[in-house]
Protein backbone atom coordinates (compact mmCIF):
# COMPACT_ATOMS: atom_id res chain seq x y z
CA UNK A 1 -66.96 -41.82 10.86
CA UNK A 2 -68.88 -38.41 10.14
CA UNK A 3 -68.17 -37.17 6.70
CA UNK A 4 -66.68 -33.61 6.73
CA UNK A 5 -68.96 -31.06 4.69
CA UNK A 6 -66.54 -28.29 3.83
CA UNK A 7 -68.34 -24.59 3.29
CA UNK A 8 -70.39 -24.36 -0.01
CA UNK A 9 -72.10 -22.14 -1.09
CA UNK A 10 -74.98 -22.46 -4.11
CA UNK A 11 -73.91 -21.19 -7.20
CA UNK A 12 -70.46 -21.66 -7.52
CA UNK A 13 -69.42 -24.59 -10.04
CA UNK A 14 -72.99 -25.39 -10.51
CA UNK A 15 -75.13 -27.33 -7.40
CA UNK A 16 -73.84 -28.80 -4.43
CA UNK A 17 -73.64 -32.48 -5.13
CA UNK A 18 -74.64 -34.10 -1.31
CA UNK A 19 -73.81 -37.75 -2.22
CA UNK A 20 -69.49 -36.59 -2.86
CA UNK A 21 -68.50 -37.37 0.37
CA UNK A 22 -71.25 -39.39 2.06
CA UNK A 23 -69.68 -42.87 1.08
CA UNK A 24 -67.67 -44.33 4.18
CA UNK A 25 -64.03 -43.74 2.87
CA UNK A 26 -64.45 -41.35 0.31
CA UNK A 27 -63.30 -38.53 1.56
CA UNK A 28 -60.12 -40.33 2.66
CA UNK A 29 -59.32 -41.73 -0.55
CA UNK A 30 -59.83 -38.43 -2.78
CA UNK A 31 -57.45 -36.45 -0.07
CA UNK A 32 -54.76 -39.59 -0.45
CA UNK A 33 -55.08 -38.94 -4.48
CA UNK A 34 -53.90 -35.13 -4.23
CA UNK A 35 -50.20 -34.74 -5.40
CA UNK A 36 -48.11 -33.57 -2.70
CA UNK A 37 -45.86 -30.54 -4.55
CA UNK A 38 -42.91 -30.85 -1.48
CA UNK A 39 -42.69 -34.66 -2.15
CA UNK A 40 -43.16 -34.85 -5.74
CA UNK A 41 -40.94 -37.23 -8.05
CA UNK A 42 -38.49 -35.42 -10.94
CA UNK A 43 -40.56 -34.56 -14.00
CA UNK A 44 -41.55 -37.47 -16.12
CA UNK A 45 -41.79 -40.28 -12.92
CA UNK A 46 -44.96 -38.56 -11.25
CA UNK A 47 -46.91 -40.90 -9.63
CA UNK A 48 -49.72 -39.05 -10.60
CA UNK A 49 -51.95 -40.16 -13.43
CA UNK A 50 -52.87 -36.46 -14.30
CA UNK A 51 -48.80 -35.86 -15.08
CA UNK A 52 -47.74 -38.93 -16.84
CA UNK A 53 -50.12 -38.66 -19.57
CA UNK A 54 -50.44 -35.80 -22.15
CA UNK A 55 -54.10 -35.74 -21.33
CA UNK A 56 -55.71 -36.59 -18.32
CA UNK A 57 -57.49 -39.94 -17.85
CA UNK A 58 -61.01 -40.08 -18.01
CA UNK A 59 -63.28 -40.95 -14.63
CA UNK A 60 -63.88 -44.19 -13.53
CA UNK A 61 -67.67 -45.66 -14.47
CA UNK A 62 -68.13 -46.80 -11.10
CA UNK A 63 -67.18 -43.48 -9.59
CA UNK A 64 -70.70 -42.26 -8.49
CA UNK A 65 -72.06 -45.77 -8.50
CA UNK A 66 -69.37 -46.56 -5.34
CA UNK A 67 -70.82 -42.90 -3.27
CA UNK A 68 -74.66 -43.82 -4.32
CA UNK A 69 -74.82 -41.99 -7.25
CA UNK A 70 -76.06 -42.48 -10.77
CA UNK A 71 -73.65 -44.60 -13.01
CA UNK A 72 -71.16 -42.94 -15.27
CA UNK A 73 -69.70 -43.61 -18.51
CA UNK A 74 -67.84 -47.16 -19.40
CA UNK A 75 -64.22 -46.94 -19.30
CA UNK A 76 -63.77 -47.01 -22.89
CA UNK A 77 -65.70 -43.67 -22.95
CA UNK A 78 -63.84 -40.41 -22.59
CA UNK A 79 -64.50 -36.52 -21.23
CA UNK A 80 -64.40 -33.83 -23.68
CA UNK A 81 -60.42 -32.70 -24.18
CA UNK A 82 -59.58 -30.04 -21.43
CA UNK A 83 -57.45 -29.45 -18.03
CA UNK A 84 -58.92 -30.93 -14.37
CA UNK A 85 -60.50 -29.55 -11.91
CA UNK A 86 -57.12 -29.76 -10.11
CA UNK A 87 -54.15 -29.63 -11.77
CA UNK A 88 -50.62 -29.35 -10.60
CA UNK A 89 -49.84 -25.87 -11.44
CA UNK A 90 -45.75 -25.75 -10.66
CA UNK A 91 -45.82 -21.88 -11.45
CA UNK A 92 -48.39 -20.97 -9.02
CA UNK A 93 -46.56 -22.99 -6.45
CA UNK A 94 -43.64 -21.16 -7.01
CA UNK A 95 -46.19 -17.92 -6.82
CA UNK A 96 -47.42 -18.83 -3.90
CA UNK A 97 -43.86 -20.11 -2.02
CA UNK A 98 -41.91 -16.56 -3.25
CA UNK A 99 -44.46 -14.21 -4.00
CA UNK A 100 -45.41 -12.64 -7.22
CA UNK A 101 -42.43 -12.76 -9.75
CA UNK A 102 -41.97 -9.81 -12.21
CA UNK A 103 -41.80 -10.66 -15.91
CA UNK A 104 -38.55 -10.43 -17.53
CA UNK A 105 -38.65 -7.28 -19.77
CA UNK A 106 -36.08 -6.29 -22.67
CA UNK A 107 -34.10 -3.81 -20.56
CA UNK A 108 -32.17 -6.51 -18.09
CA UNK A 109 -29.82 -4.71 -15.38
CA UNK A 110 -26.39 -4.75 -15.93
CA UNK A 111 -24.54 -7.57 -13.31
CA UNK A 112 -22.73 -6.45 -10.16
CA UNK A 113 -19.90 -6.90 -9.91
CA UNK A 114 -18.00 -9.67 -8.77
CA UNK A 115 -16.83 -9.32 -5.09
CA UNK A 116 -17.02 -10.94 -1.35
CA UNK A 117 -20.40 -9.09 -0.65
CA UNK A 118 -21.93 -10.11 -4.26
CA UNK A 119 -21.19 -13.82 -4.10
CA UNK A 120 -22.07 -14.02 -0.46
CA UNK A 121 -25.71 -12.48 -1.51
CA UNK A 122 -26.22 -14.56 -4.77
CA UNK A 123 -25.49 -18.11 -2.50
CA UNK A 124 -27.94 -16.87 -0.33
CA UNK A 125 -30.60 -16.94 -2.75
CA UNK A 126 -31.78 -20.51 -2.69
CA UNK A 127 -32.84 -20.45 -6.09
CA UNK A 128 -29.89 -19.83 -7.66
CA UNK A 129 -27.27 -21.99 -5.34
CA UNK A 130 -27.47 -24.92 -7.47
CA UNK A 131 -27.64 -23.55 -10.55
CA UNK A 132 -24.30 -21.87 -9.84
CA UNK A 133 -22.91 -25.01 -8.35
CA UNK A 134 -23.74 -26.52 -11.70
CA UNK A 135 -22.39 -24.28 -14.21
CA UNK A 136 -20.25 -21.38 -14.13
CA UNK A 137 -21.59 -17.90 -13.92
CA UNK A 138 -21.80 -15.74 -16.87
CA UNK A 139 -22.95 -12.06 -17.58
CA UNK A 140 -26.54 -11.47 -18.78
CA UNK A 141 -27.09 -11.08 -22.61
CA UNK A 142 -27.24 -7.46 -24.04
CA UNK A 143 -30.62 -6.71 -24.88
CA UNK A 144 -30.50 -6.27 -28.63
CA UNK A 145 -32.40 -3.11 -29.86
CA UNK A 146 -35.44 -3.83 -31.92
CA UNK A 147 -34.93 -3.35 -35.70
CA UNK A 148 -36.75 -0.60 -37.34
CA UNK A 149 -38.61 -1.00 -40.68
CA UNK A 150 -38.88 2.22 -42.72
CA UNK A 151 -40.84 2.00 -45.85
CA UNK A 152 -38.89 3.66 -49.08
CA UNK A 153 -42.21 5.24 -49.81
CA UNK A 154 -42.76 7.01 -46.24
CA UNK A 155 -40.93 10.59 -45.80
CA UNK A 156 -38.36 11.23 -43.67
CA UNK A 157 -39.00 12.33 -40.57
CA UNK A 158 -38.04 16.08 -39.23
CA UNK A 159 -35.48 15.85 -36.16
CA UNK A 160 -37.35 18.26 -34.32
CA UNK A 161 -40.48 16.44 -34.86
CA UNK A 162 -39.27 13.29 -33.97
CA UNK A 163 -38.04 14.73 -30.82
CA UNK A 164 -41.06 16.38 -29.72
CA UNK A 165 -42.85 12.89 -30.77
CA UNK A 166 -40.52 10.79 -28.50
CA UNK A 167 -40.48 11.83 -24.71
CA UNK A 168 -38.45 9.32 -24.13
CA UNK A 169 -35.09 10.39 -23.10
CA UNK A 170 -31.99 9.61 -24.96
CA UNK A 171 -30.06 6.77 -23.14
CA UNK A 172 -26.65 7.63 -21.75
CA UNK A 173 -23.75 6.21 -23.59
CA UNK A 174 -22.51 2.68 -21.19
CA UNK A 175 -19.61 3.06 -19.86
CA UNK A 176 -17.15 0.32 -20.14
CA UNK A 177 -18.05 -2.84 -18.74
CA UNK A 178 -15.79 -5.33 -16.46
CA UNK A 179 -15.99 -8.79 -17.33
CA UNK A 180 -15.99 -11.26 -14.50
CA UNK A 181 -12.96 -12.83 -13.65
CA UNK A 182 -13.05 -16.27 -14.94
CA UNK A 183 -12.13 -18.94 -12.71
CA UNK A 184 -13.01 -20.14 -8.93
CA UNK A 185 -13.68 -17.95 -5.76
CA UNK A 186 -10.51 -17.64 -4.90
CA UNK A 187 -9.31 -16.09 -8.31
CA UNK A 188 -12.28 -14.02 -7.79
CA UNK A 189 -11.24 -13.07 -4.30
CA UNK A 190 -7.81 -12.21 -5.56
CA UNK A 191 -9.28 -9.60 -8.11
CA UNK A 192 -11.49 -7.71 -5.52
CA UNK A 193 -8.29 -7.49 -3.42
CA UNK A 194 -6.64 -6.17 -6.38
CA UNK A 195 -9.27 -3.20 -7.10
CA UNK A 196 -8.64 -2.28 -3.46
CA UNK A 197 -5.39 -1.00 -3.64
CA UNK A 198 -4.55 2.15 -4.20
CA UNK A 199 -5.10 3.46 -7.56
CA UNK A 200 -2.55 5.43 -9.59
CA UNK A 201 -2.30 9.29 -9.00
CA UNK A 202 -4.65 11.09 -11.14
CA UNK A 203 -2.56 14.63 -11.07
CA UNK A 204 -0.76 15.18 -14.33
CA UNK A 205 3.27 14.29 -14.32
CA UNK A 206 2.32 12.07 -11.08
CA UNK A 207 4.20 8.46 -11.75
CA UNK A 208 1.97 5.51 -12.23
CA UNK A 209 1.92 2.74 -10.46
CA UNK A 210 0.26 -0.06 -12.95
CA UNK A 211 2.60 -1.80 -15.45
CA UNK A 212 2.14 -1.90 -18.74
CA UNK A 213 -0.61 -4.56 -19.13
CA UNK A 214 -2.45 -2.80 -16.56
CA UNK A 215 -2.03 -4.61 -13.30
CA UNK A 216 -1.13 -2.47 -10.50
CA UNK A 217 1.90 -2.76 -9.36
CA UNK A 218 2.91 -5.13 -6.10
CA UNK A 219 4.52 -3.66 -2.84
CA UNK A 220 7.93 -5.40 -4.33
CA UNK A 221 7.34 -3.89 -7.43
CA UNK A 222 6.82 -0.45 -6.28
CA UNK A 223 9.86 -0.58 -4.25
CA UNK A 224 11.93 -1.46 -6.76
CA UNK A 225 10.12 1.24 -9.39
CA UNK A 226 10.88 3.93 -6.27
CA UNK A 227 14.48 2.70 -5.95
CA UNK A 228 15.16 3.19 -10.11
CA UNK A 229 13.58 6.46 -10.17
CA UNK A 230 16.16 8.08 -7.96
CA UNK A 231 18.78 9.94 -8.78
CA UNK A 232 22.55 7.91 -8.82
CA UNK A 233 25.21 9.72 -7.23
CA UNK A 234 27.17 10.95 -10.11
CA UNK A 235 23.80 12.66 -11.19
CA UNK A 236 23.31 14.57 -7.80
CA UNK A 237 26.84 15.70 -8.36
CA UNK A 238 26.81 16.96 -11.27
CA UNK A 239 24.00 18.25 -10.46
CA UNK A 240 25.76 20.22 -7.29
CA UNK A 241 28.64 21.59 -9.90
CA UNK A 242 26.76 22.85 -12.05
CA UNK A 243 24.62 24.44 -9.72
CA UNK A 244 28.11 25.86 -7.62
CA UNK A 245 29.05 27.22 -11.51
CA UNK A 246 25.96 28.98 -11.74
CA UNK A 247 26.44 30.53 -8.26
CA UNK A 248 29.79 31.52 -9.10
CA UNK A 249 28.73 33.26 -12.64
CA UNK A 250 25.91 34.91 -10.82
CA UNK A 251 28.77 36.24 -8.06
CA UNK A 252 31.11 37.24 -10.67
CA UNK A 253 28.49 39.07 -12.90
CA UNK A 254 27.50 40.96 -9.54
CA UNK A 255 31.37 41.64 -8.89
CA UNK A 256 32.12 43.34 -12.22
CA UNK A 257 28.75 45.08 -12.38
CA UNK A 258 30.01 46.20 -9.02
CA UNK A 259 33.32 47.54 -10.34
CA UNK A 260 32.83 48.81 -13.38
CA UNK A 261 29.50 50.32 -12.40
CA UNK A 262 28.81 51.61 -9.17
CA UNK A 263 32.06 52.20 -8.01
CA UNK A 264 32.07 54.79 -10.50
CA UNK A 265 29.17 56.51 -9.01
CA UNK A 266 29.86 56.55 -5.71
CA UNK A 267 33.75 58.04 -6.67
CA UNK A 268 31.67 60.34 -8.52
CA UNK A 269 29.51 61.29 -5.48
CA UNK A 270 32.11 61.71 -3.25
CA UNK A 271 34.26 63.54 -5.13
CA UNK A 272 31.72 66.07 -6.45
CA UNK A 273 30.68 66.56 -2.58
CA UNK A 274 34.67 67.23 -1.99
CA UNK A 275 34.70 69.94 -4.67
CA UNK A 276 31.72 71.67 -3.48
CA UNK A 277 33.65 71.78 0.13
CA UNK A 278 36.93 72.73 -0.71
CA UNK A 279 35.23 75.97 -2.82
CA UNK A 280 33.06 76.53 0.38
CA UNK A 281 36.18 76.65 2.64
CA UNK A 282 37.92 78.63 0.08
CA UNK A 283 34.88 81.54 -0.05
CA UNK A 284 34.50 81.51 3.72
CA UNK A 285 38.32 81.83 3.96
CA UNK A 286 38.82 78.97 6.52
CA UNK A 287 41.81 77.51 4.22
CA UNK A 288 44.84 78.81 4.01
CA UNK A 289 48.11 77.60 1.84
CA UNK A 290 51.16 75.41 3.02
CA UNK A 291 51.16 71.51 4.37
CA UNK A 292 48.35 69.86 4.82
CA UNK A 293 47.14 66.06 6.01
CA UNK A 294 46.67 63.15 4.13
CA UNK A 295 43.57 62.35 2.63
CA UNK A 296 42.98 66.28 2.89
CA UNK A 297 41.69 68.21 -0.23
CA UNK A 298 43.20 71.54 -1.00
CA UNK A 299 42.96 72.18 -5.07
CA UNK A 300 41.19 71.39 -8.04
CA UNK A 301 42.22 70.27 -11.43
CA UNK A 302 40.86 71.00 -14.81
CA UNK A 303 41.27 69.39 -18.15
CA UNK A 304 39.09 71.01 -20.60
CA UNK A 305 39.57 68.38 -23.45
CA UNK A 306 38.92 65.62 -21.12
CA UNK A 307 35.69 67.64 -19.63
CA UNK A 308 37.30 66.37 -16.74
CA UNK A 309 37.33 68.26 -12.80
CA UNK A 310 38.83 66.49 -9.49
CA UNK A 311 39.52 67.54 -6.31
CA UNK A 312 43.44 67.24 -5.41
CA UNK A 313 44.73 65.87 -2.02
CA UNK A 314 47.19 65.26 -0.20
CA UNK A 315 49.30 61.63 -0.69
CA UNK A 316 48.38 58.62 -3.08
CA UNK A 317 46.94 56.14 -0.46
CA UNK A 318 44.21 54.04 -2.07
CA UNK A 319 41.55 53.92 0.02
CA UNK A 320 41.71 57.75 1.41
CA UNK A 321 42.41 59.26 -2.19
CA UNK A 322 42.05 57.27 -5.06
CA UNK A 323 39.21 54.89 -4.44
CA UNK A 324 37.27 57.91 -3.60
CA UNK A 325 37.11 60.02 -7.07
CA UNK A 326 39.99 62.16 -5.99
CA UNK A 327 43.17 62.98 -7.41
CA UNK A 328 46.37 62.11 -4.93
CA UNK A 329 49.80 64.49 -5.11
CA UNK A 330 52.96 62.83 -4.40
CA UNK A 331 53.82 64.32 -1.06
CA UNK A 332 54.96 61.09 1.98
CA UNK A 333 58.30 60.99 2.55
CA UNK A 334 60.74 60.16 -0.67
CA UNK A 335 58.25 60.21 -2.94
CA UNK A 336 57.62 64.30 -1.94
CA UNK A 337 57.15 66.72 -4.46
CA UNK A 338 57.06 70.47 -4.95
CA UNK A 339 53.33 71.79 -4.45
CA UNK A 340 52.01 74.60 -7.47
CA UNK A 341 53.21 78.04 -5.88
CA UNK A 342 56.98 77.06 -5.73
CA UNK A 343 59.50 78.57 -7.53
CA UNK A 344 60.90 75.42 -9.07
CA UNK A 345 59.84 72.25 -8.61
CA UNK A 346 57.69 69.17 -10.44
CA UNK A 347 54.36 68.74 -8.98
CA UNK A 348 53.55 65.05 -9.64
CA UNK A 349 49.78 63.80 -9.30
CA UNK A 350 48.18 60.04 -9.56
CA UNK A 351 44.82 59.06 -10.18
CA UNK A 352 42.72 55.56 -11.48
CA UNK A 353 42.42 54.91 -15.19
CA UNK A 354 39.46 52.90 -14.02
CA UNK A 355 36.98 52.54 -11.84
CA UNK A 356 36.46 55.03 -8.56
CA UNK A 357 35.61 57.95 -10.92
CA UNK A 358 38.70 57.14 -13.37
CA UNK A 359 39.58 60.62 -13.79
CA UNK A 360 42.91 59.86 -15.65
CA UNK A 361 40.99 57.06 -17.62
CA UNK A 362 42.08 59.61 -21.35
CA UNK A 363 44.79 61.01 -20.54
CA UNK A 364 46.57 59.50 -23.58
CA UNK A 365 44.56 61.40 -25.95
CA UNK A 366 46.22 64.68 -24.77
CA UNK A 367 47.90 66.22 -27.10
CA UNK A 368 51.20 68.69 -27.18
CA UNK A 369 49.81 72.43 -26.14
CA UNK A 370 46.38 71.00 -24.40
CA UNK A 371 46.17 72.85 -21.40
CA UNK A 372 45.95 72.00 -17.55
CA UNK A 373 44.44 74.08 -14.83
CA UNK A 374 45.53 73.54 -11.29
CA UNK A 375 42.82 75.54 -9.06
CA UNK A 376 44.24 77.04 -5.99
CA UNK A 377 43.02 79.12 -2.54
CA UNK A 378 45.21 82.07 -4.09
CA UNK A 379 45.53 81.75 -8.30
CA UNK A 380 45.07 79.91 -11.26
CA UNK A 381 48.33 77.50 -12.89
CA UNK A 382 47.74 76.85 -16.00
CA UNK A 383 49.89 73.92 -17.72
CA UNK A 384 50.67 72.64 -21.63
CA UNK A 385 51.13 69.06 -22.28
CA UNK A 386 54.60 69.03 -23.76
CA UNK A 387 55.39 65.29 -23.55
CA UNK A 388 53.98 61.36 -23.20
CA UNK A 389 55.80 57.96 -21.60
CA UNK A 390 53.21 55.57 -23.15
CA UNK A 391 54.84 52.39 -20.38
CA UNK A 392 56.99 52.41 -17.87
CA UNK A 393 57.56 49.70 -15.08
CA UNK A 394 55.93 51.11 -11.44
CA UNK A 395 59.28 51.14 -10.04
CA UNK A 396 60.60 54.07 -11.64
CA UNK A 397 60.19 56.38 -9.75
CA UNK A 398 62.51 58.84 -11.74
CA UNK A 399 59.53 60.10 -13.69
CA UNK A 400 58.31 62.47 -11.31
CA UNK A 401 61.99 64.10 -10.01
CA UNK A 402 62.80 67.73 -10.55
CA UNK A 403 64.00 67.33 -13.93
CA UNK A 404 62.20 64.16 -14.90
CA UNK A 405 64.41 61.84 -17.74
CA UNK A 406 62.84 61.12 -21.28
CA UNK A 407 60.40 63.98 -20.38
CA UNK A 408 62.33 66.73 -22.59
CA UNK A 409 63.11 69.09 -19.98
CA UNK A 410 66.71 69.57 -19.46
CA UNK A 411 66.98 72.37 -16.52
CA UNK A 412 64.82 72.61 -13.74
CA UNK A 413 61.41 74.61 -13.48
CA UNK A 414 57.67 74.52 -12.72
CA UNK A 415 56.84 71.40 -14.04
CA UNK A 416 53.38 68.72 -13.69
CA UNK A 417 53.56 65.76 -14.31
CA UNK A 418 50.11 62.95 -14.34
CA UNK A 419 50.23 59.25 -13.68
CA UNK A 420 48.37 56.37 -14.03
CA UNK A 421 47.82 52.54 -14.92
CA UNK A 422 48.45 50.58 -18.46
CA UNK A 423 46.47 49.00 -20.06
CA UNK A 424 43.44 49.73 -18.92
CA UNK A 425 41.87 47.29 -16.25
CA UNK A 426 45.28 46.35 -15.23
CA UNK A 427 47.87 47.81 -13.34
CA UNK A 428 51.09 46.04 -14.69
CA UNK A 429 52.74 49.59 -16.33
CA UNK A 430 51.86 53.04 -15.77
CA UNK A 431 51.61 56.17 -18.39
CA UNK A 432 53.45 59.03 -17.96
CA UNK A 433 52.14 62.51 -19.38
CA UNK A 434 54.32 65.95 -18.80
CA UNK A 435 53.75 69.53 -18.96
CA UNK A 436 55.08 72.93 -18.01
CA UNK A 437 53.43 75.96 -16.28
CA UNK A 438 52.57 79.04 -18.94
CA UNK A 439 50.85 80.58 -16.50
CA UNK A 440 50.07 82.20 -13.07
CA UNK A 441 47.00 83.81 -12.70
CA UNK A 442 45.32 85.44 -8.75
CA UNK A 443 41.62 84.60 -8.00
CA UNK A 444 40.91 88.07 -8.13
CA UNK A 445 41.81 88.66 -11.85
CA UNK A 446 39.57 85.71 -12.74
CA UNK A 447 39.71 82.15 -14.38
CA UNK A 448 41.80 81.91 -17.40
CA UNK A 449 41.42 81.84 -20.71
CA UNK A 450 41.44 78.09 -21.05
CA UNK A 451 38.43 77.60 -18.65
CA UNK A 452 36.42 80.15 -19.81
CA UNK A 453 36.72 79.24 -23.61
């Protein structure tokens, strides 16, 4: 068998010794003697000399005698102290067989976190499988910052200085840092599960759906939280009362407002417009005296102490007469009485103490000798207030005859007579006021002295 001569070139490790490999055998032998790293033994039971002794052995005497070379040392002699030519280097295997490893540094990343895709990617390293099958896994150490010495003697430094010095950037504050669920994979499995579900609502006044020691809350759970929050029935109904009360108030509130109020305004209104008509009619000469509908105007009345003027109609119906501003003279059927211009006679007028213009609302501040102006197509009738029935019950209807009882009059003559509810905002009575004509005065000679005072 030919020896094999591998590639050598002069000058590397010193001359090329020809008689190595010439022996028959040799070549054989020294490539049996290399250490096989795939198939090597567990640490301390190496087969080969050069790992079970602290130092390797030293070379055989008969080493270069056996290939035809000069004779070596005896046996009891050894080499200087040192490593072999080759030596089993189990980090540049592991070089070789995954590349060039990084050295560990003091900054160490922070561990992902535990999930299905994280454990299936750290089992795939085959590094790592059976350490992990071994023991269980646990988070990195916190790299510990290095302790600063600052002599007593040296100054302090300047902030700004030191900030200028140092371009290092400030490291963020960590955030808070998840501990890995201790236990198997299925615990494990359980958690990631558990982060996947939906997360409490982050709007303020929004309910939250974790209990108290901060696991979120099961479907179950949730149910049951969604069934206690609502409202029981007797809530929702009083709930429905009180919200019917507060309608009602509101309706009420508009009601009286409505009475009290606007009522008066619109009577107002309307009864100013009537005024302004009847005078028109009365200048263009389209009216003239003697019977007239109901609900038709045909005189005004003036009470200077109540600053108070109102057209007069004809009958006392509510909604044609009264309800509109207007002052109503008792003329339908038994309840007729005499109009102004008669001889003798009562002329009897009604009107609202409240609301729809109230025109009669003081009338029981009148006093004996206050005067009352009936304004005609024709004249002036002026009027004293002789006499007052503070109550009287609706039904007597004696109050406005001829020669009215309790009024003071005791024959008849031109008499007026003014009625109207008691107390006020009620209509249970009526008040009763009485007077007696003074005067008769014609358009043409003017207004009287009482309205032009």
């Amino acid at each position: 068998m030919t020896a094999l001569r591998p590639e050598h070139d002069p000058g590397q490790d010193g001359p090329y010794e020809q008689h190595a490999y010439e022996a028959t055998g040799a070549f054989e032998a020294a490539v049996d003697q290399l250490a096989d790293p795939l198939n090597d033994p567990l640490p301390g039971q190496h087969a080969s000399p050069w790992l079970q002794a602290e130092n390797p052995p030293a070379k055989r005497a008969d080493t270069g005698a056996a290939h035809g070379g000069q004779p070596q040392a005896s046996q009891g002699a050894q080499e200087p102290q040192g490593p072999p030519r080759e030596w089993y280097d189990p980090e540049g295997y592991e070089r070789d067989w995954y590349g060039q490893q990084e050295p560990v540094t003091a900054s160490l990343p922070q561990p992902l976190p535990l999930n299905d895709e994280t454990v299936g990617l750290r089992t795939a390293d085959p590094r790592r499988t059976a350490d992990r099958a071994m023991t269980p896994p646990t988070p990195p150490p916190r790299p510990e910052a290095e302790p600063q010495y600052v002599s007593e003697y040296a100054p302090e430094p300047d902030a700004d200085s030191t900030a200028a010095a140092d371009p290092r950037p400030e490291p963020a504050e960590p955030g808070p840092r998840t501990d890995p669920p201790a236990g198997g994979r299925a615990e494990r499995r359980r958690a990631a599960k558990g982060r996947g579900r939906r997360r409490a609502d982050p709007r303020p006044g929004a309910r939250s759906e974790t209990v108290p020691d901060g696991r979120p809350l099961t479907r179950v759970e949730a149910r049951r939280a969604a069934r206690a929050a609502k409202d029981s029935p007797a809530v929702v109904a009083s709930r429905v009362v009180g919200e019917l009360f507060i309608s009602l108030g509101v309706l009420m509130l508009l009601f009286v407002t409505y009475q009290l109020w606007w009522t008066n305004v619109r009577a107002d209104q309307i009864a100013g417009n009537e005024t302004h008509k009847i005078q028109d009619d009365w200048a263009k000469g389209d009216r003239k005296p003697g019977a007239f509908e109901p609900g038709q105007g045909f005189a005004i009345i003036h009470i200077p102490k109540l600053d108070v003027v109102a057209p007069i109609a004809e009958g006392t119906s509510k909604e044609k007469v009264l309800d509109r501003g207007m002052v109503g003279h008792y003329g339908d059927g038994a309840l007729r009485t005499a109009m102004p211009s008669a001889a003798k006679g009562n002329f009897a007028l009604a009107g609202h103490r409240n609301t729809h213009g109230e025109p009669f609302r003081y009338i029981n501040k009148l006093h004996k000798g206050d005067p009352i102006v009936v304004e005609t197509q024709d004249a002036y009738y002026t009027y004293v207030m002789t006499s007052v029935l503070p109550q009287t019950s609706p039904s007597n209807v004696s109050v406005i005859g001829p020669v009215p009882p309790g009024s003071g009059f005791t024959k008849p003559g031109r008499y007026i007579t003014l009625t109207t509810c008691t107390p006020e905002f009620t209509s249970t009575y009526r008040l009763i006021v009485w007077g007696k004509m003074v005067d008769e005065r014609p358009r043409s000679k003017g207004k009287p002295d009482a309205l032009v005072g």
